[in-house]
C-alpha atoms as a PDB file:
ATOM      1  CA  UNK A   1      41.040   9.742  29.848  1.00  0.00           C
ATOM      2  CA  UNK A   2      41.137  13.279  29.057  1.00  0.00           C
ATOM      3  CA  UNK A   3      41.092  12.842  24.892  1.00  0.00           C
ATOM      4  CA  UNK A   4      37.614  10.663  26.041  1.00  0.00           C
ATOM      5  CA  UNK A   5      36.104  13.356  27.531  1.00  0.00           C
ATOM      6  CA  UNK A   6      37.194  15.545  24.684  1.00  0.00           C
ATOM      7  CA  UNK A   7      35.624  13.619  22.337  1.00  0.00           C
ATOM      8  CA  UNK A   8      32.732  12.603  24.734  1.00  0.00           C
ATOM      9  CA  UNK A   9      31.899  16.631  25.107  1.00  0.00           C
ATOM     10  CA  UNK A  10      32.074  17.163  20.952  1.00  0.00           C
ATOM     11  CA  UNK A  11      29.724  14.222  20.905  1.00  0.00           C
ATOM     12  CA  UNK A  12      26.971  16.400  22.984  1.00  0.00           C
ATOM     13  CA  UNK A  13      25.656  18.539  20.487  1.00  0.00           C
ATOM     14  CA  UNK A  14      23.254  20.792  22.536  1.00  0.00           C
ATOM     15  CA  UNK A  15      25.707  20.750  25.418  1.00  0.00           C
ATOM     16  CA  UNK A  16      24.617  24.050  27.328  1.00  0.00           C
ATOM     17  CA  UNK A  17      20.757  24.656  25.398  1.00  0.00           C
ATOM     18  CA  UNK A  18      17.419  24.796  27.198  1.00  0.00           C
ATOM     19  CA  UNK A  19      14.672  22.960  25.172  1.00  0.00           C
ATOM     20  CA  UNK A  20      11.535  23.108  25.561  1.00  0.00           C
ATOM     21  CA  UNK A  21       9.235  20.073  23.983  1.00  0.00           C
ATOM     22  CA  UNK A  22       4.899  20.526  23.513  1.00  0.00           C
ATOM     23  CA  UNK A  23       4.061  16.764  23.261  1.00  0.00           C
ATOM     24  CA  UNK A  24       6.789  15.600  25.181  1.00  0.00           C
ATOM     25  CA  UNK A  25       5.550  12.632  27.339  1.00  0.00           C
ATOM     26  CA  UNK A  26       5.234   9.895  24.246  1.00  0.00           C
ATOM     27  CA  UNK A  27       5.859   9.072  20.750  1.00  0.00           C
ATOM     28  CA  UNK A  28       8.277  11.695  19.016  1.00  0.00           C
ATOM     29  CA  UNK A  29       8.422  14.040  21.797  1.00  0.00           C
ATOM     30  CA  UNK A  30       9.905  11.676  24.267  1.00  0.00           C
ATOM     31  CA  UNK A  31      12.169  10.353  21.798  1.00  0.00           C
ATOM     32  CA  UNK A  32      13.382  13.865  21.510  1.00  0.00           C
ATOM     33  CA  UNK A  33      13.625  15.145  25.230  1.00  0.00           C
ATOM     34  CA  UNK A  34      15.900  11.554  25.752  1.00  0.00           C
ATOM     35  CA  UNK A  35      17.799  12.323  22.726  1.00  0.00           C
ATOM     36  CA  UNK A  36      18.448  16.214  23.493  1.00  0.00           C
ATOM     37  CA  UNK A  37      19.108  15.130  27.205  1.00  0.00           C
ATOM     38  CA  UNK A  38      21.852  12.634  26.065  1.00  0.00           C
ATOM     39  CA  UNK A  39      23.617  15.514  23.914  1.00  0.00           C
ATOM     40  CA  UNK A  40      23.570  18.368  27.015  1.00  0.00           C
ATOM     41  CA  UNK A  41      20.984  20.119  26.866  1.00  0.00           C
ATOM     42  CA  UNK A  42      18.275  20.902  29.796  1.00  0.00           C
ATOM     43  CA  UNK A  43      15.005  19.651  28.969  1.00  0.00           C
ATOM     44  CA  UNK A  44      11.441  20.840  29.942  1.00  0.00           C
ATOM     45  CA  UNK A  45       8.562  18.575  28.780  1.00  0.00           C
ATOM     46  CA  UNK A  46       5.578  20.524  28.237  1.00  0.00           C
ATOM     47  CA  UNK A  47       2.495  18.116  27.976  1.00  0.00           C
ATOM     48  CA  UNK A  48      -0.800  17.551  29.488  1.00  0.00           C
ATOM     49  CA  UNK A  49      -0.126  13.541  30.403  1.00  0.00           C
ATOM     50  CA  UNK A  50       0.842  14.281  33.648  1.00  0.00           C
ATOM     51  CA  UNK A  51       2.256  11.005  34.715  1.00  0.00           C
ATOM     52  CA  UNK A  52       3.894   9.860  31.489  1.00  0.00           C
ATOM     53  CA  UNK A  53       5.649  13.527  31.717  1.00  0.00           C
ATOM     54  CA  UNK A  54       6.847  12.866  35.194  1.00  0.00           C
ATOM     55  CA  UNK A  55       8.106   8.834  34.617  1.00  0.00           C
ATOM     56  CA  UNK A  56       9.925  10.983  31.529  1.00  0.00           C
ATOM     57  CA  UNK A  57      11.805  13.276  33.723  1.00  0.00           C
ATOM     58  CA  UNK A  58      12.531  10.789  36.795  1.00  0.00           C
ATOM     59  CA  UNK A  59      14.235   8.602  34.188  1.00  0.00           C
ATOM     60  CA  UNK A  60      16.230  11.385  32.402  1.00  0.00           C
ATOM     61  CA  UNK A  61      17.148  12.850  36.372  1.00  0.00           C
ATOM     62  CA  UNK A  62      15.591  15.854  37.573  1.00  0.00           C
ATOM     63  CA  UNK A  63      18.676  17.902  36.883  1.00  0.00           C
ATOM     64  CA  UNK A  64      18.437  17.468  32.962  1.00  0.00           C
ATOM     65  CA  UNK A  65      14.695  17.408  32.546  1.00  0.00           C
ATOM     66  CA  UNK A  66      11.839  18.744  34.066  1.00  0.00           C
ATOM     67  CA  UNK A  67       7.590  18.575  33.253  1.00  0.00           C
ATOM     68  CA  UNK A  68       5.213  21.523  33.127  1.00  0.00           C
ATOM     69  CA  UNK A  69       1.533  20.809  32.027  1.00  0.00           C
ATOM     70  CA  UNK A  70       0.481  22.683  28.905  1.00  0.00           C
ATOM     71  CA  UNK A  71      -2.500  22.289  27.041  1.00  0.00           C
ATOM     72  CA  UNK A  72      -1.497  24.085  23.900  1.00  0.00           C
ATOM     73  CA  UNK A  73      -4.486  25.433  22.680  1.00  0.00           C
ATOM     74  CA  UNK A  74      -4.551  27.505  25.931  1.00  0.00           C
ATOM     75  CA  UNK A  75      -2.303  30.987  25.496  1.00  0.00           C
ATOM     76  CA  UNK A  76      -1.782  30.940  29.175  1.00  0.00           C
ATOM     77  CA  UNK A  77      -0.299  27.657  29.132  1.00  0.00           C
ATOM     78  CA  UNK A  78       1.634  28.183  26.390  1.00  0.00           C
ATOM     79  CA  UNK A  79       2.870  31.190  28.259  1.00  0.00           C
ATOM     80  CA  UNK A  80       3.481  29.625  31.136  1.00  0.00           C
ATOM     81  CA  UNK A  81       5.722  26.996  29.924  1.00  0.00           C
ATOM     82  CA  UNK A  82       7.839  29.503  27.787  1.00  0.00           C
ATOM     83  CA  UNK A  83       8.344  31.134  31.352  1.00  0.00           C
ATOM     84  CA  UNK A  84       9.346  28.121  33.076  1.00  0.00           C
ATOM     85  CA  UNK A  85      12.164  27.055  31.144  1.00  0.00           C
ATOM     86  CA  UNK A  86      13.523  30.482  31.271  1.00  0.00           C
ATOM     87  CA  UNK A  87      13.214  30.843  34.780  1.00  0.00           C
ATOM     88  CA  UNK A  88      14.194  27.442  35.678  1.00  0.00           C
ATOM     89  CA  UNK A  89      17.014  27.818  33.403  1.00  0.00           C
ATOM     90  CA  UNK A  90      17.526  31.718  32.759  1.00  0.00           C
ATOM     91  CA  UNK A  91      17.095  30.846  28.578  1.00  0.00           C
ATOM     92  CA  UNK A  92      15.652  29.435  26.006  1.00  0.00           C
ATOM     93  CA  UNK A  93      17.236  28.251  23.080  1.00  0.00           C
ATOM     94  CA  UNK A  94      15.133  25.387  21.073  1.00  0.00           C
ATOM     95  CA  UNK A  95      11.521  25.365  21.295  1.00  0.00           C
ATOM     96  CA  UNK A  96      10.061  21.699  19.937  1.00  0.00           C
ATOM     97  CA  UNK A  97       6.690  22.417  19.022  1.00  0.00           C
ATOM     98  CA  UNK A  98       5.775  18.853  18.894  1.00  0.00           C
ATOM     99  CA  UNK A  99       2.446  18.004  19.905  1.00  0.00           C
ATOM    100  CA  UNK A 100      -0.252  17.361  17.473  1.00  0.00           C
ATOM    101  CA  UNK A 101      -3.204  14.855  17.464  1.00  0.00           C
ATOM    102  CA  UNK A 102      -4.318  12.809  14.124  1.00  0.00           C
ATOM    103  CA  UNK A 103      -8.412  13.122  14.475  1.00  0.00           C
ATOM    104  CA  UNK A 104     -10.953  10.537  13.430  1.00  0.00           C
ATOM    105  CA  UNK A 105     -10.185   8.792   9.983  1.00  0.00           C
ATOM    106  CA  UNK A 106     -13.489  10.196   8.175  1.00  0.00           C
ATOM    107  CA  UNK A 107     -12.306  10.470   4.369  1.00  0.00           C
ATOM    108  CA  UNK A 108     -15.800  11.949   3.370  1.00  0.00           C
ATOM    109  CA  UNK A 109     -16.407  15.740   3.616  1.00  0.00           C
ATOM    110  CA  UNK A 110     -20.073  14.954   3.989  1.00  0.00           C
ATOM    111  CA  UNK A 111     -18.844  12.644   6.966  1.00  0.00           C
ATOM    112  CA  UNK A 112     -16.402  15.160   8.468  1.00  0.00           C
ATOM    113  CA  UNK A 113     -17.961  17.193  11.972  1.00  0.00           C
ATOM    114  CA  UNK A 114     -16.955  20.567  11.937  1.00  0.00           C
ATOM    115  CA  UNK A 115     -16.546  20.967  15.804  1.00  0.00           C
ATOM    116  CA  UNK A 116     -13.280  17.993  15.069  1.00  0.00           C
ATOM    117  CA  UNK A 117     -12.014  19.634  12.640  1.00  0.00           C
ATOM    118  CA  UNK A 118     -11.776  22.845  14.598  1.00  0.00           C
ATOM    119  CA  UNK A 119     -10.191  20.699  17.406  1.00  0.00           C
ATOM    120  CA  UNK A 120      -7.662  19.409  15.066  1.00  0.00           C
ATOM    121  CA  UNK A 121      -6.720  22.552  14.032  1.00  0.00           C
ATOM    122  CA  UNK A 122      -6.666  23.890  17.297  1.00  0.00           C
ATOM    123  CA  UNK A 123      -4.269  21.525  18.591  1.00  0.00           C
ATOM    124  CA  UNK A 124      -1.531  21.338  15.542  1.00  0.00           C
ATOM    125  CA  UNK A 125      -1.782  24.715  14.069  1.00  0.00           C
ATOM    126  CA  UNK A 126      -3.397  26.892  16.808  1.00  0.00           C
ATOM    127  CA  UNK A 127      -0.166  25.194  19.306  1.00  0.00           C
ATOM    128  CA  UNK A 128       2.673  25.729  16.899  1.00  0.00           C
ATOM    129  CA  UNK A 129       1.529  29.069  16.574  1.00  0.00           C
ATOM    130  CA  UNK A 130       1.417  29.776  20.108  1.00  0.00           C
ATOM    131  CA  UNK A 131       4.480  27.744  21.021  1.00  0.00           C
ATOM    132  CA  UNK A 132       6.680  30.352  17.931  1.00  0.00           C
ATOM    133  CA  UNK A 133       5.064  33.306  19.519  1.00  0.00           C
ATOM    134  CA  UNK A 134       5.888  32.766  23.182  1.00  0.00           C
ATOM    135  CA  UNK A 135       9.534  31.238  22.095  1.00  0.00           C
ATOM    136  CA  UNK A 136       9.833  34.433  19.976  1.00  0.00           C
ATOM    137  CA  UNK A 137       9.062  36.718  22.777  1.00  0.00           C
ATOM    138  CA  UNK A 138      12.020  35.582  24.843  1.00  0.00           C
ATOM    139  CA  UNK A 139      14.008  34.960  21.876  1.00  0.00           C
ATOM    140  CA  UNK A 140      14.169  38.126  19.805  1.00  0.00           C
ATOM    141  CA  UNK A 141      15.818  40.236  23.075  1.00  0.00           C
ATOM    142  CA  UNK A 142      19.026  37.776  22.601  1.00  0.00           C
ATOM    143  CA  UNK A 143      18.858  37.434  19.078  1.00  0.00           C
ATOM    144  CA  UNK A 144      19.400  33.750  18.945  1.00  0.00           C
ATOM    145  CA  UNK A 145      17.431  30.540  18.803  1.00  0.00           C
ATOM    146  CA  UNK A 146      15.633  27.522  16.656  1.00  0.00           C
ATOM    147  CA  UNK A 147      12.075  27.024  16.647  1.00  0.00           C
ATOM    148  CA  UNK A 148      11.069  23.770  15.339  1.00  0.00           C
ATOM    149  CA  UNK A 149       7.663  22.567  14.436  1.00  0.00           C
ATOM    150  CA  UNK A 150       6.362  18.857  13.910  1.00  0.00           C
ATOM    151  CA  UNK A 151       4.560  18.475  10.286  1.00  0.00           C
ATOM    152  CA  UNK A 152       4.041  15.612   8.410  1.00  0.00           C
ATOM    153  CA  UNK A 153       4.261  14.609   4.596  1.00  0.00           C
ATOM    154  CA  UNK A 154       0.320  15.592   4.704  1.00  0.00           C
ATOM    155  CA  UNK A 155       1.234  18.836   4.767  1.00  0.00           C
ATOM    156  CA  UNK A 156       3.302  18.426   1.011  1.00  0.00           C
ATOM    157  CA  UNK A 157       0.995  16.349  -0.852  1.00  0.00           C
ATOM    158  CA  UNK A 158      -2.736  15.272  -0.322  1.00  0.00           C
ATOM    159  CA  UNK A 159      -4.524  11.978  -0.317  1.00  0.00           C
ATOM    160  CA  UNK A 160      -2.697  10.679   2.814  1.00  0.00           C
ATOM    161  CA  UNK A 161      -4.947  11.419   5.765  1.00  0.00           C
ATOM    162  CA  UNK A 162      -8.089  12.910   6.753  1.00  0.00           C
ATOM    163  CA  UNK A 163      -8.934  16.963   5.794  1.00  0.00           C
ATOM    164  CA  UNK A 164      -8.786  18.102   9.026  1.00  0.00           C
ATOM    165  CA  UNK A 165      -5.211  16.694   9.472  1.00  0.00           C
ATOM    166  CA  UNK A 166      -3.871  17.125   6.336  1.00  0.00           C
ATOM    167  CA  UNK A 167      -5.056  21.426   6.613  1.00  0.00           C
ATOM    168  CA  UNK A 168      -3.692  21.306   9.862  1.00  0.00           C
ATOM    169  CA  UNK A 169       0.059  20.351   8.617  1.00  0.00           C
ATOM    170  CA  UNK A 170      -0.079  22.586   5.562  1.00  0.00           C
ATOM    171  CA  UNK A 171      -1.040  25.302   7.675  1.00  0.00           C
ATOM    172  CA  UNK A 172       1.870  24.540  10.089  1.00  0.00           C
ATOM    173  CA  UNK A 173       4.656  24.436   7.062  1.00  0.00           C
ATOM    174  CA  UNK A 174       3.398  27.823   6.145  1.00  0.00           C
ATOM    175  CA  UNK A 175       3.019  29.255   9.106  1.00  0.00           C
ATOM    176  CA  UNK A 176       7.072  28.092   9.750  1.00  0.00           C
ATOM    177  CA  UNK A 177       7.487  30.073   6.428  1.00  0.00           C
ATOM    178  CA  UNK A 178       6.046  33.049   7.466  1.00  0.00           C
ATOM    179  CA  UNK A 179       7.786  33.365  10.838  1.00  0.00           C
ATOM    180  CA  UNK A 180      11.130  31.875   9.507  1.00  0.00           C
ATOM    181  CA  UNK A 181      10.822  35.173   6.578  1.00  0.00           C
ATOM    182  CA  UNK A 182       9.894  37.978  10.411  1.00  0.00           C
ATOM    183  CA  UNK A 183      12.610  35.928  12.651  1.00  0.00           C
ATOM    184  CA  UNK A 184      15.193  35.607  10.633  1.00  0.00           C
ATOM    185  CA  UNK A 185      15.965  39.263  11.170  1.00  0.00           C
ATOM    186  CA  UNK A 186      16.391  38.881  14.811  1.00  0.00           C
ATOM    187  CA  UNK A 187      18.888  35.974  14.350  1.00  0.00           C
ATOM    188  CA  UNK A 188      16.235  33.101  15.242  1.00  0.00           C
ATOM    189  CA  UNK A 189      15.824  29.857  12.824  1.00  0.00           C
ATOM    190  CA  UNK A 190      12.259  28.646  12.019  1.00  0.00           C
ATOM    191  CA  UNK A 191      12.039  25.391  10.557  1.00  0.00           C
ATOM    192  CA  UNK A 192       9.925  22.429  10.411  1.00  0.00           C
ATOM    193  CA  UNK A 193      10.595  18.218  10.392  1.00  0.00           C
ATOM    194  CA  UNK A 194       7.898  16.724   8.867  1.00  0.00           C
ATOM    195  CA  UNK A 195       7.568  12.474   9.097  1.00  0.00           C
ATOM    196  CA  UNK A 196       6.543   9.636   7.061  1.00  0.00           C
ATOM    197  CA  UNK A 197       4.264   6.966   9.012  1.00  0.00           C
ATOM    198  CA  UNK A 198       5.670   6.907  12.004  1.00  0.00           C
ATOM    199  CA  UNK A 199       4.517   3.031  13.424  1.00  0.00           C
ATOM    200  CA  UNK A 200       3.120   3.666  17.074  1.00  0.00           C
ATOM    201  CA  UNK A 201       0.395   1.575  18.086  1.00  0.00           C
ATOM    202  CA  UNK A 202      -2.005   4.525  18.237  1.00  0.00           C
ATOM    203  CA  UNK A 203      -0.978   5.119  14.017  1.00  0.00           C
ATOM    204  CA  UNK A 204      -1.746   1.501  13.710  1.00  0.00           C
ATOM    205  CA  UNK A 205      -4.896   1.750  15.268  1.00  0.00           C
ATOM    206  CA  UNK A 206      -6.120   4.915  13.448  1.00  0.00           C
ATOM    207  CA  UNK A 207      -5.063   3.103  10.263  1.00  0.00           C
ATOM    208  CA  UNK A 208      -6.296  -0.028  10.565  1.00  0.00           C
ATOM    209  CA  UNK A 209      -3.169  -1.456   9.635  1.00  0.00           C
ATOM    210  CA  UNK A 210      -1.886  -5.415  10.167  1.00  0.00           C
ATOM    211  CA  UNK A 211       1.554  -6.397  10.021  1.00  0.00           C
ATOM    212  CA  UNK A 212       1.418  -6.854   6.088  1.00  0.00           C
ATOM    213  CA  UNK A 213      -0.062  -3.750   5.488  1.00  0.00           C
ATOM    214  CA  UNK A 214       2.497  -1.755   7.531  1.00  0.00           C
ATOM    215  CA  UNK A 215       4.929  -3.719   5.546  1.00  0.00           C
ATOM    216  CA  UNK A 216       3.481  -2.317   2.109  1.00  0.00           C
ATOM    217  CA  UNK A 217       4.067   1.476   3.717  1.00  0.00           C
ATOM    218  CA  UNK A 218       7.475   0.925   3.714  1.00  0.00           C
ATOM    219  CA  UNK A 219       7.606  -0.179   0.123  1.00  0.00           C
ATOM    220  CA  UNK A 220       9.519   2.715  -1.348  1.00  0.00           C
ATOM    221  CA  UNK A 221      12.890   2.705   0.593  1.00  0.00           C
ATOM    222  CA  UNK A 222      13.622  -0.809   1.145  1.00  0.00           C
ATOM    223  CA  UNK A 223      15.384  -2.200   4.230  1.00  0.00           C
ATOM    224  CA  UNK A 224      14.247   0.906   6.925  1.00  0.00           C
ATOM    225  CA  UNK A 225      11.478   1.235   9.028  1.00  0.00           C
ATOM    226  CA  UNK A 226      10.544   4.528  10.808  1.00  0.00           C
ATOM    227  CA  UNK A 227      11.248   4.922  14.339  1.00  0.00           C
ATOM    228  CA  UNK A 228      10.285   7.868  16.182  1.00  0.00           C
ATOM    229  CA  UNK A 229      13.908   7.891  17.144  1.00  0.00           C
ATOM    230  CA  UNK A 230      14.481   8.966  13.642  1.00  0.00           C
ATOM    231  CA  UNK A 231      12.557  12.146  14.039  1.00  0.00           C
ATOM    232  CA  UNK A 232      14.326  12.973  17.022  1.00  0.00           C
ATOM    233  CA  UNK A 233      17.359  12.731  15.127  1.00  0.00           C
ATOM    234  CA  UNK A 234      16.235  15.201  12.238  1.00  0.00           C
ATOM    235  CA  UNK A 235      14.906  17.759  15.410  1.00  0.00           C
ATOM    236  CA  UNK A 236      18.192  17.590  16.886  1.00  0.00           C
ATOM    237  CA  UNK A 237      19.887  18.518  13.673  1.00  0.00           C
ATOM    238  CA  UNK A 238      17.583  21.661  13.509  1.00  0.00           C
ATOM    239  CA  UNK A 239      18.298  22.379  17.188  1.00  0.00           C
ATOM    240  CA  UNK A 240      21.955  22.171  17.227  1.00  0.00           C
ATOM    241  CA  UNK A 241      24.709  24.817  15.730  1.00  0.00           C
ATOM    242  CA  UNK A 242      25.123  22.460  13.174  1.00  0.00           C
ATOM    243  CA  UNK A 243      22.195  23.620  11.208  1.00  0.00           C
ATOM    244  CA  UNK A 244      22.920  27.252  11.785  1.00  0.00           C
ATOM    245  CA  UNK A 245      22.772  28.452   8.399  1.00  0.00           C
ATOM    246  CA  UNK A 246      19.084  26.542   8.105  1.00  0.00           C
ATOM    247  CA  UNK A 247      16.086  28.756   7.859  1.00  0.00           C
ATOM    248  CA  UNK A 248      12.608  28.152   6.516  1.00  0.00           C
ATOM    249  CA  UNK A 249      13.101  24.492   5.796  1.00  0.00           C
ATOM    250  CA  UNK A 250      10.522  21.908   5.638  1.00  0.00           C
ATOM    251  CA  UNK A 251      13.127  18.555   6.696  1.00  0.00           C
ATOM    252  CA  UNK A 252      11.237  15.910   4.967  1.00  0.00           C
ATOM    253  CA  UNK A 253      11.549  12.132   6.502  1.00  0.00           C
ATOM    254  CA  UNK A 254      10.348   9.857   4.414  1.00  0.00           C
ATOM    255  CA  UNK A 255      12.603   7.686   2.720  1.00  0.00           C
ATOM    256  CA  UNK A 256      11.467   9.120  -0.753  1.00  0.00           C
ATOM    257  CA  UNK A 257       7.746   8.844  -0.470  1.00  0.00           C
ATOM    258  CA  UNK A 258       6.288  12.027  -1.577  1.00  0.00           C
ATOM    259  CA  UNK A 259       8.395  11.654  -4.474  1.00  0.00           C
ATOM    260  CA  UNK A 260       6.778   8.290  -6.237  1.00  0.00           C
ATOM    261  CA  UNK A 261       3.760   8.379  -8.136  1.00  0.00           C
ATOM    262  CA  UNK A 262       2.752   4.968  -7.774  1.00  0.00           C
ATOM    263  CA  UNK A 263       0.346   4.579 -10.612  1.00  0.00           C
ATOM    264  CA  UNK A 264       3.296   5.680 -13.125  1.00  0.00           C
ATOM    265  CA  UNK A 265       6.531   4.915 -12.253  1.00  0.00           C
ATOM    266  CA  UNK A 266       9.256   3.335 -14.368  1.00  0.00           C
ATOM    267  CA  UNK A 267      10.967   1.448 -11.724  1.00  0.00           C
ATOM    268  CA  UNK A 268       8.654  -1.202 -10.515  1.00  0.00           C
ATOM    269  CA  UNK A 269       7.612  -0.663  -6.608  1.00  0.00           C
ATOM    270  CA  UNK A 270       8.127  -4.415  -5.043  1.00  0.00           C
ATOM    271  CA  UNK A 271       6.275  -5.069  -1.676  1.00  0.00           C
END
């Protein structure tokens, strides 16, 4: 029994970290607060669906994960979360800056309303920079920490989504660069995990996209389908000790993607 639990307790890779995840109540977020929960670590969703946050946290038990609303284009929210986990928990050690919205799909400028685009940016670049400043403030006295920010291929190559959401993601990749370059000198990682397609039914939706066309998205690497669980996977990577020597890195998922150029390509791209 006792080389189980050794092995069990080597398994938990964030055994003893407080996280803290924007955009925690669905899709990549939850993934990750169930994931980081399973490896030790204390989790505070940060969110503003209230009861999706709560179901979260009854599920993971109350003594692994908790909820605090946060809209994250409001400082004081932002704030306020940051000071939760640390009072709740006395630390914070991985701040998830998750959430993010897509927009409407409006591929013509002359279509595009500038009061969504502002609301895009708002949310994905406006809340990753609030999220690194208010992890950064408790951060830098300790001189420790990962700060992790949810991109998106969009923000490496263009003709993938709309403008508003494609800006937003280049703007959080470089805004991850900047901080990672100031952080890095108190001791604190800044890094970013940015997804392929990830199929939820609200991507579907958005794209318009039937069960052959989501087949043809997952032409390039052939056998493997995106899960959000995958994500979670490349966040907890970033988060743990494992990755403490990575700094400034944009973790690209998507099984090759960005990579291709479809219209020349010597290997012939089978559906």
């Amino acid at each position: 029994m006792g080389s189980v639990s050794l092995v069990s307790a080597a398994l938990r890779r964030l055994e003893g970290k407080v996280a803290l995840i924007t955009g925690g109540s669905s899709g990549i977020g939850e993934s990750a607060a169930r994931l980081f929960a399973k490896h030790g670590a204390k989790v505070v969703i940060a969110d503003v669906q209230d009861e999706l946050g709560h179901s979260v946290c009854e599920e993971l038990k109350t003594e692994s994960a908790s909820f605090v609303h946060c809209d994250v284009t409001q400082e004081k929210d932002v704030e306020n979360a940051v000071n939760t986990a640390v009072s709740k928990h006395g630390k914070l050690d991985i701040m998830f800056n998750n959430a993010g919205i897509v927009g409407t799909p409006k591929p013509n400028i002359l279509d595009n309303d500038k009061a969504e685009f502002e609301k895009v940016i708002s949310v994905n670049v406006v809340g990753a920079f609030l999220g690194t400043k208010h992890a950064a403030r408790v951060m830098i006295p300790v001189r420790r920490g990962s700060i992790i920010s949810t991109a998106s291929v969009c923000g490496t190559i263009g003709g993938v989504a709309s403008h508003a959401y494609t800006s937003s993601k280049h703007g959080v990749i470089g805004l991850m660069r900047n901080t990672a370059v100031e952080l890095g000198q108190h001791g604190i990682r800044v890094n970013c995990v940015s997804p392929y397609v990830v199929l939820t039914p609200l991507v579907k939706d958005f794209f318009k996209l039937d069960d052959d066309e989501v087949n043809r998205l997952y032409s390039n690497l052939k056998e493997a389908v995106l899960k959000a669980e995958d994500i979670a996977e490349a966040a907890l990577f970033l988060g743990s000790d494992e990755s403490k020597y990575v700094s400034g890195h944009n973790l690209i998922v998507d099984g090759g993607f960005t990579i291709v150029n479809p219209g020349f390509c010597m290997f012939p791209q089978s559906i």
